[in-house]
Protein backbone atom coordinates (compact mmCIF):
# COMPACT_ATOMS: atom_id res chain seq x y z
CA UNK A 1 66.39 111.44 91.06
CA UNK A 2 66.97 108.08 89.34
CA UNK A 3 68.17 105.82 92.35
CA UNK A 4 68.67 102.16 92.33
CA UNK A 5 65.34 99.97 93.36
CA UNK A 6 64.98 99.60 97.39
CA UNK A 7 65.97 96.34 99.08
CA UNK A 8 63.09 94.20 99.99
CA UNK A 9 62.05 91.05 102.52
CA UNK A 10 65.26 91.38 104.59
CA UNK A 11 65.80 90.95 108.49
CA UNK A 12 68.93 91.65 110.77
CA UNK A 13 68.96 93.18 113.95
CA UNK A 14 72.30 93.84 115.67
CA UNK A 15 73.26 95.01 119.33
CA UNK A 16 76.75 95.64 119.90
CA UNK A 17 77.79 95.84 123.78
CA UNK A 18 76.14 95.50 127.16
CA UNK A 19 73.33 97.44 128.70
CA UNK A 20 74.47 100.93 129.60
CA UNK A 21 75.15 101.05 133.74
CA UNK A 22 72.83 103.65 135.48
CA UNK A 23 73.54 107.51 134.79
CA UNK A 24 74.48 108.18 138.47
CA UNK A 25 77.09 105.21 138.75
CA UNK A 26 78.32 106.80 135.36
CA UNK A 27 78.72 109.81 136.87
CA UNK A 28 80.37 108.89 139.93
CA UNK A 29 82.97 106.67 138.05
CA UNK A 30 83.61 110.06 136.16
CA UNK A 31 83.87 112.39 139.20
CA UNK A 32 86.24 109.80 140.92
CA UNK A 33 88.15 109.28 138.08
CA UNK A 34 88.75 113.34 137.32
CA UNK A 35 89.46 113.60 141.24
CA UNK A 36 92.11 111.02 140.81
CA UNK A 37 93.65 113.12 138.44
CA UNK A 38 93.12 116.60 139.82
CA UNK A 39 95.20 115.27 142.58
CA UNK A 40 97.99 113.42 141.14
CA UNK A 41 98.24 116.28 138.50
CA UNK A 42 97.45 119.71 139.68
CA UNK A 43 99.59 121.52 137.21
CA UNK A 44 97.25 120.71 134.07
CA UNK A 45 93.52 121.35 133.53
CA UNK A 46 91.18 119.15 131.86
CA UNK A 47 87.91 119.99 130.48
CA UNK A 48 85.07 118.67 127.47
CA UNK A 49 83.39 115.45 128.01
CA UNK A 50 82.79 112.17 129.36
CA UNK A 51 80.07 110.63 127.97
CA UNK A 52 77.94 106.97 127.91
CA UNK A 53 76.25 106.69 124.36
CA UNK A 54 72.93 104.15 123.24
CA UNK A 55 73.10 104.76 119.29
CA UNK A 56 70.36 102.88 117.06
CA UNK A 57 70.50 102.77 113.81
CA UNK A 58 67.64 101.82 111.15
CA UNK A 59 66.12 101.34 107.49
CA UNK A 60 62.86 100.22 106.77
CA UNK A 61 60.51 100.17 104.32
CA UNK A 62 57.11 98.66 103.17
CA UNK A 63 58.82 95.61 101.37
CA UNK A 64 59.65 94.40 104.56
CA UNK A 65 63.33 95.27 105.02
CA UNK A 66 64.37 95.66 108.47
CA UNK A 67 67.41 96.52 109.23
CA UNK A 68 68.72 97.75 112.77
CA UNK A 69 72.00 98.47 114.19
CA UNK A 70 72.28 99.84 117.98
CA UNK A 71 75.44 100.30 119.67
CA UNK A 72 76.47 101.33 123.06
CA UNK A 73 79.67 102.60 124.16
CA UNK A 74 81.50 104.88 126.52
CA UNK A 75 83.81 107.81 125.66
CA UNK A 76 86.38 109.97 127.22
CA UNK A 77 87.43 112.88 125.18
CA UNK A 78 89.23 115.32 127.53
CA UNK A 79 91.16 118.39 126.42
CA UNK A 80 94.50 119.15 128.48
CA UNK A 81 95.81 122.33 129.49
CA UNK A 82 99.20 122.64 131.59
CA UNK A 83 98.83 125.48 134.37
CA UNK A 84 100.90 128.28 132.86
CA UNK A 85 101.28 126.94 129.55
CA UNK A 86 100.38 130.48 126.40
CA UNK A 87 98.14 127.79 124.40
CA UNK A 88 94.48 127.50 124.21
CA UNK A 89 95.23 123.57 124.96
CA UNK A 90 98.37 121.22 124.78
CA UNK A 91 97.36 117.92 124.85
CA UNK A 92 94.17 115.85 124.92
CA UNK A 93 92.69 112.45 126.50
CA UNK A 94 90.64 110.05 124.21
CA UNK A 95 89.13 106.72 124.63
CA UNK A 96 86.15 105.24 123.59
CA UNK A 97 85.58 101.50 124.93
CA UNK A 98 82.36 99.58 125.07
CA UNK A 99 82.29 99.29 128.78
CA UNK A 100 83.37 102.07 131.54
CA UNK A 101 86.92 101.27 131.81
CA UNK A 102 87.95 103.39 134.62
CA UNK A 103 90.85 102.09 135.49
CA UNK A 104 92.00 101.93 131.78
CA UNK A 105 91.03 105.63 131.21
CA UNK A 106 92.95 106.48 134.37
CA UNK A 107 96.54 104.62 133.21
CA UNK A 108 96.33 106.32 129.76
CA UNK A 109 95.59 109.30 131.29
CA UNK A 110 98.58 108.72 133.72
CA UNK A 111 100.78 107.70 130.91
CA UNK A 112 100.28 110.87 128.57
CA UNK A 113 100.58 113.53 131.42
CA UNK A 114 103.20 111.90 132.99
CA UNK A 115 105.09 112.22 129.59
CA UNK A 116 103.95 115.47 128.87
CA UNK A 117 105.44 117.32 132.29
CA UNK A 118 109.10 116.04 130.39
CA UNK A 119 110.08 117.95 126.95
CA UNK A 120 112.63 116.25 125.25
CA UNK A 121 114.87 116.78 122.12
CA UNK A 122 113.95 114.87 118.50
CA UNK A 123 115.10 111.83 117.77
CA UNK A 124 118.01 112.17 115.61
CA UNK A 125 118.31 112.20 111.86
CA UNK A 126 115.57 113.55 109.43
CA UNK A 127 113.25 110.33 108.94
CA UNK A 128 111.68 108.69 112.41
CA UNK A 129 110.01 105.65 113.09
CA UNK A 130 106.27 106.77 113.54
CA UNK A 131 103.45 105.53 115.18
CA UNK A 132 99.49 106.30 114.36
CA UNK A 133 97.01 104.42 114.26
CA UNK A 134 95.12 101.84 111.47
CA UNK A 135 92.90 103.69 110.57
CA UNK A 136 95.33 106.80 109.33
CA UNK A 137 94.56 108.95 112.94
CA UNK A 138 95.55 112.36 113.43
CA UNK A 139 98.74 112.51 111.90
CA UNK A 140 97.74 111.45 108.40
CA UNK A 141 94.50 112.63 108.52
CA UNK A 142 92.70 109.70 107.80
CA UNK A 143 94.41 108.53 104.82
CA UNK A 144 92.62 111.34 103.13
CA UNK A 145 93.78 110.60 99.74
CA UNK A 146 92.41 107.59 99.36
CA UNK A 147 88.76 109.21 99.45
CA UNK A 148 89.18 110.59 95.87
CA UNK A 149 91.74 107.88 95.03
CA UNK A 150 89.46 104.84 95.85
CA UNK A 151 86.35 106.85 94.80
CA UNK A 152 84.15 104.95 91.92
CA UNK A 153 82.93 107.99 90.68
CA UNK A 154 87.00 109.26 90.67
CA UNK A 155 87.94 106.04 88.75
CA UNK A 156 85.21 105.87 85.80
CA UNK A 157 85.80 109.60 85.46
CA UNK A 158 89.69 108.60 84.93
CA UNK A 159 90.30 111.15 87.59
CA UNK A 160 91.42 108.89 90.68
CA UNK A 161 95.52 108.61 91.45
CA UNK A 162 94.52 104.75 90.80
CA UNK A 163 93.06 105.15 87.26
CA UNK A 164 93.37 102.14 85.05
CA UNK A 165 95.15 99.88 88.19
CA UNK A 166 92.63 97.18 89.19
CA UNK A 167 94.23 94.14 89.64
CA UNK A 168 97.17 95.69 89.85
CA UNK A 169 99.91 96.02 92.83
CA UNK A 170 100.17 99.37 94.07
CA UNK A 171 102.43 98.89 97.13
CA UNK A 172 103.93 96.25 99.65
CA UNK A 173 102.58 92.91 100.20
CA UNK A 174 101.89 93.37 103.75
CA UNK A 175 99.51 95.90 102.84
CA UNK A 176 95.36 95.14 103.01
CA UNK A 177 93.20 98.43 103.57
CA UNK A 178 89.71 97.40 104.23
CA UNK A 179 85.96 98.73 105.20
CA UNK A 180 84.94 97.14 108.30
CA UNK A 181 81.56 97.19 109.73
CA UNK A 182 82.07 94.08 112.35
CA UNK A 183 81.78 96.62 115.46
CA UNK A 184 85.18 95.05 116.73
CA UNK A 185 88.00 97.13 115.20
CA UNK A 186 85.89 100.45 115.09
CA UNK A 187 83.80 102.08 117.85
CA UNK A 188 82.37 104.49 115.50
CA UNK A 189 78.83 105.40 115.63
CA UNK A 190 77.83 105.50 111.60
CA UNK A 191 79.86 102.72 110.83
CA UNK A 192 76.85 100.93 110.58
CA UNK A 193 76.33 97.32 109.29
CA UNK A 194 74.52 98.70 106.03
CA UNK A 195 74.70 101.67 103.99
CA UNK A 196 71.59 104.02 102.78
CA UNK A 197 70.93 102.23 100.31
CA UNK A 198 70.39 99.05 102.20
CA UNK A 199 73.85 97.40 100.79
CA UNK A 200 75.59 94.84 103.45
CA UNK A 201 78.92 92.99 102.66
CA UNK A 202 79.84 89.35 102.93
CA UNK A 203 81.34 89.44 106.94
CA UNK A 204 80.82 92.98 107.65
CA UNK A 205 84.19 93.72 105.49
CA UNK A 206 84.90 94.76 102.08
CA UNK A 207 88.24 94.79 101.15
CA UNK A 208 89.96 97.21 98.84
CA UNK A 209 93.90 96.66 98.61
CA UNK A 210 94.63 93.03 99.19
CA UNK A 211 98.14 92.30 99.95
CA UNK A 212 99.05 95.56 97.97
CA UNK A 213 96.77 94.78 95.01
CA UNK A 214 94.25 97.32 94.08
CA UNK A 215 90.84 95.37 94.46
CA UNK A 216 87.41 97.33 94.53
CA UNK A 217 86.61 100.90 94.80
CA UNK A 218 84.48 102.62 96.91
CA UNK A 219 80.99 102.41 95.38
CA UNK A 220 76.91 102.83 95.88
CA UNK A 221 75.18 100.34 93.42
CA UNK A 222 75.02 103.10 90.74
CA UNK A 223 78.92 102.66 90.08
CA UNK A 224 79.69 99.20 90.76
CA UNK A 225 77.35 98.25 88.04
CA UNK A 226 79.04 100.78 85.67
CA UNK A 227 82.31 99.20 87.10
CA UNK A 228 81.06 95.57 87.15
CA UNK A 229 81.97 95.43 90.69
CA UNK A 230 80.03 94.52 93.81
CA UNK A 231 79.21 97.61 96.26
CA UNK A 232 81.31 98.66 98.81
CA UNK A 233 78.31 99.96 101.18
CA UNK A 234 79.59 103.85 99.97
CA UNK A 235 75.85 105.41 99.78
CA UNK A 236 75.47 107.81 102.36
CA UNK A 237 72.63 110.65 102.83
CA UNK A 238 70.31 112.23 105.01
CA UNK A 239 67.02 110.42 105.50
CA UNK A 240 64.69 112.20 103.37
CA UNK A 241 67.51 112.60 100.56
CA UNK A 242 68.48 110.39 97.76
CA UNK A 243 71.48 107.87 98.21
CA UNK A 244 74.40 109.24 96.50
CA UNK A 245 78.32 108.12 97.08
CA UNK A 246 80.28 109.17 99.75
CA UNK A 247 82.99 108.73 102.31
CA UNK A 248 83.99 105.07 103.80
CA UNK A 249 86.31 104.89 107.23
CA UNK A 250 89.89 102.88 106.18
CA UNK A 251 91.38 100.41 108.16
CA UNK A 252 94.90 98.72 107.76
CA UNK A 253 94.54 94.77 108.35
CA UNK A 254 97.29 93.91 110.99
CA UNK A 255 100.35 92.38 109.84
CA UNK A 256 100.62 90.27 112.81
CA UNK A 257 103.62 91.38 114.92
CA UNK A 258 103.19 93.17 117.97
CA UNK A 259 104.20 96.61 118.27
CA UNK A 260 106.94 95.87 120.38
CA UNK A 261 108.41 93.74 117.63
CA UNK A 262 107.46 96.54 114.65
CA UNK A 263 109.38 99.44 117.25
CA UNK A 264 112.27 96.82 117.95
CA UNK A 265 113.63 98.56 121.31
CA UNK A 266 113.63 101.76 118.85
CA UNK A 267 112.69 105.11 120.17
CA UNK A 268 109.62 106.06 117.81
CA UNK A 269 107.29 109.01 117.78
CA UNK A 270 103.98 108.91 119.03
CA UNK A 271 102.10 112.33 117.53
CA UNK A 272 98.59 112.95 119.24
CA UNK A 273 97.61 116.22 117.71
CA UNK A 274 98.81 117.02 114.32
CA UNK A 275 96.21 120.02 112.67
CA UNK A 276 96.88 121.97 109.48
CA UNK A 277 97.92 119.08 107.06
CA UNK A 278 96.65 117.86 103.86
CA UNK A 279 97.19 115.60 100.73
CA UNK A 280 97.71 116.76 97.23
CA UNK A 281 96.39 114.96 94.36
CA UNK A 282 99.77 113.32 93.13
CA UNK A 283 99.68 111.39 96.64
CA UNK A 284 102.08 113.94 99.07
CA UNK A 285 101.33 114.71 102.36
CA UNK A 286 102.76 117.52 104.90
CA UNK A 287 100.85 118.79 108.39
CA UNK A 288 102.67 120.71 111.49
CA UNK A 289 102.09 118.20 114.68
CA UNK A 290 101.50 120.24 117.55
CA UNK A 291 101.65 117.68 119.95
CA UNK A 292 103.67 114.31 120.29
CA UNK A 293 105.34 112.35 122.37
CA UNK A 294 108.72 110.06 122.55
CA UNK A 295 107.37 106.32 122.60
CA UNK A 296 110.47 104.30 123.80
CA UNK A 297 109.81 100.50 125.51
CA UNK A 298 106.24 100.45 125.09
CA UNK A 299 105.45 103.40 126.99
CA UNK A 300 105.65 106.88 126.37
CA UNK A 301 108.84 108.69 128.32
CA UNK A 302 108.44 112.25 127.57
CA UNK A 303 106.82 115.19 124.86
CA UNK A 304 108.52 116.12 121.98
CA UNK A 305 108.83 119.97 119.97
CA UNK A 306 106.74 120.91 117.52
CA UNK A 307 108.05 119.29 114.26
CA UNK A 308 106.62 119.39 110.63
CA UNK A 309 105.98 115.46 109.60
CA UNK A 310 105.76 115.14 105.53
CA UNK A 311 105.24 111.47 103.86
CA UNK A 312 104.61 109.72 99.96
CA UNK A 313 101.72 107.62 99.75
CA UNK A 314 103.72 105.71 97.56
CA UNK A 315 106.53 105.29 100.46
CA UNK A 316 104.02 105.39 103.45
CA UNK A 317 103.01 101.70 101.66
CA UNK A 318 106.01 101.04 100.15
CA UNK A 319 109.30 101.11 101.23
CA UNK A 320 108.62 103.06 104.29
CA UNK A 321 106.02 101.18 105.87
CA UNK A 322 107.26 98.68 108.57
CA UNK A 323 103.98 97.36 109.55
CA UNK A 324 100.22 97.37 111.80
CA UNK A 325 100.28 95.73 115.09
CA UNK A 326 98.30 92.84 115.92
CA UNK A 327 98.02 93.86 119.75
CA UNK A 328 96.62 97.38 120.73
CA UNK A 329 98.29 100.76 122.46
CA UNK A 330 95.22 103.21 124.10
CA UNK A 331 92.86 100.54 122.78
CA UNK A 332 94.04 100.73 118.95
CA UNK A 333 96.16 98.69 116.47
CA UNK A 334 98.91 101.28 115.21
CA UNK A 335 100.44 101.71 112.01
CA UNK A 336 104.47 101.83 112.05
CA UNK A 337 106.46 103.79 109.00
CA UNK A 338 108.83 105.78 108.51
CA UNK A 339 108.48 109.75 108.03
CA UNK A 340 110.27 112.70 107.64
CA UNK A 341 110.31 115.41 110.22
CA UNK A 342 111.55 118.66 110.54
């Protein structure tokens, strides 16, 4: 398989967060924590995982590239039942933080079954202030659409929703969607600071809409030199397979209010588990949110009904979108727009 020639005579070597504490301390924060919670809420059941993780990361090869990423981190992702509740599960608890934040876990925790024990009616009207996260979260899955419309491969083919709009503006000033590899917006464990086929980028970041101008695409070295463009750090693969283009994580650059200012005393909605939806290829997207929660003051008062929750990409960046905060809610900057719910 024609690939393009292996990097050679490069060094880096990057550790991200602080030697893991000792499994038995980890587990004792964790049983102290989940008795904390057994006893303060005894009408909901929590089971899955707590977990401590020590990732590495590596490429090598005999040209003397050396490249090594290892990151540590700690994660709570708890599923939530409420004691006489028909569903397999209702709500859920996730965190992921590069130290053991007890106490942190333990007020989100508080926060989102507190709220949940309250069902309250929709906010008014058919369009609602909404709040996910940066990086597209549950409730737009990701910003899904963007994988084929920012795809290289998608744009020389003339098949992406963006075909024949570099350097042009696509949606609202505010607007930068980036690939970020620094370690300090995303927790993930493959977001690694190069790709497969050894690619890096200037600061750990490559940006692709800049202030609402279309300005790269996703790309391996195979299509950014048939697009004259730099690579994006898009070649994925297993280790013993060729490089080929794939999926990169998006992330909405703040647009530096806080999220009390972008919710403006406003109750907003807050959806944590939204499963079913999906994008079509004209940019419209629809999913049933199964659980969410009324966000009112910087806290969340109480759950919300079921509700169907449809947006335009178009909109989402356009005229509904109200901004990304610059501070964090459950350890996250959130995205604020406007959808419609029913």
């Amino acid at each position: 398989v024609p690939t393009a020639p292996p990097e050679t005579g490069k060094e880096r070597i990057r550790e991200q967060g602080e030697a893991l504490i000792p499994a038995e301390a980890f587990r004792a924060g964790c049983e102290e924590l989940l008795a904390t919670l057994r006893a303060e809420f005894p009408d909901f059941v929590l089971s899955n995982k707590m977990q401590m993780m020590d990732v590495e990361m590596r490429l090598e090869n005999d040209g003397g590239l050396k490249y090594v990423d290892r990151k540590r981190s700690y994660a709570m992702i708890l599923v939530v039942k409420q004691v006489g509740s028909p569903n397999m599960f209702d709500s859920q608890l996730i965190a992921v933080s590069r130290r053991f934040d007890r106490e942190g876990w333990l007020a989100q925790a508080r926060e989102i079954l507190t709220a949940h024990r309250t069902l309250l009616p929709m906010p008014e009207g058919k369009t609602a202030r909404v709040i996910d996260n940066a990086g597209g979260g549950n409730a737009l899955q990701g910003f899904g659409i963007l994988d084929s419309a920012l795809s290289g491969r998608e744009y020389l083919a003339g098949t992406s929703l963006f075909r024949d709009k570099l350097g042009q503006r696509l949606f609202d000033p505010r607007v930068t969607l980036t690939y970020d590899v620094t370690g300090t917006e995303w927790l993930a464990q493959d977001d690694v600071f190069f790709d497969k086929e050894g690619t890096t980028l200037p600061d750990d970041r490559a940006t692709f809409i800049e202030n609402g101008v279309l300005k790269n695409c996703v790309t391996n070295k195979k299509y950014a030199a048939q697009l004259g463009l730099t690579p994006t750090g898009g070649a994925r693969g297993d280790y013993d397979s060729a490089p080929a283009l794939g999926l990169v994580s998006f992330l909405l650059d703040s647009t530096g209010e806080t999220l009390e200012q972008l919710t403006a005393g406003r109750e907003c909605i807050f959806p944590l588990i939204a499963s079913g939806g999906d994008w079509t290829d004209a940019g419209d997207y629809a999913t049933p949110v199964q659980c969410a929660y009324l966000f009112r003051d910087g806290k969340l008062v109480g759950r919300l009904p079921e509700f169907n929750l449809s947006v335009k990409l178009n909109e989402l960046f356009g005229k509904d979108f109200v901004g990304v905060s610059a501070d964090r809610f459950f350890g996250e900057r959130r995205l604020v727009f406007h959808g419609t719910v029913q």
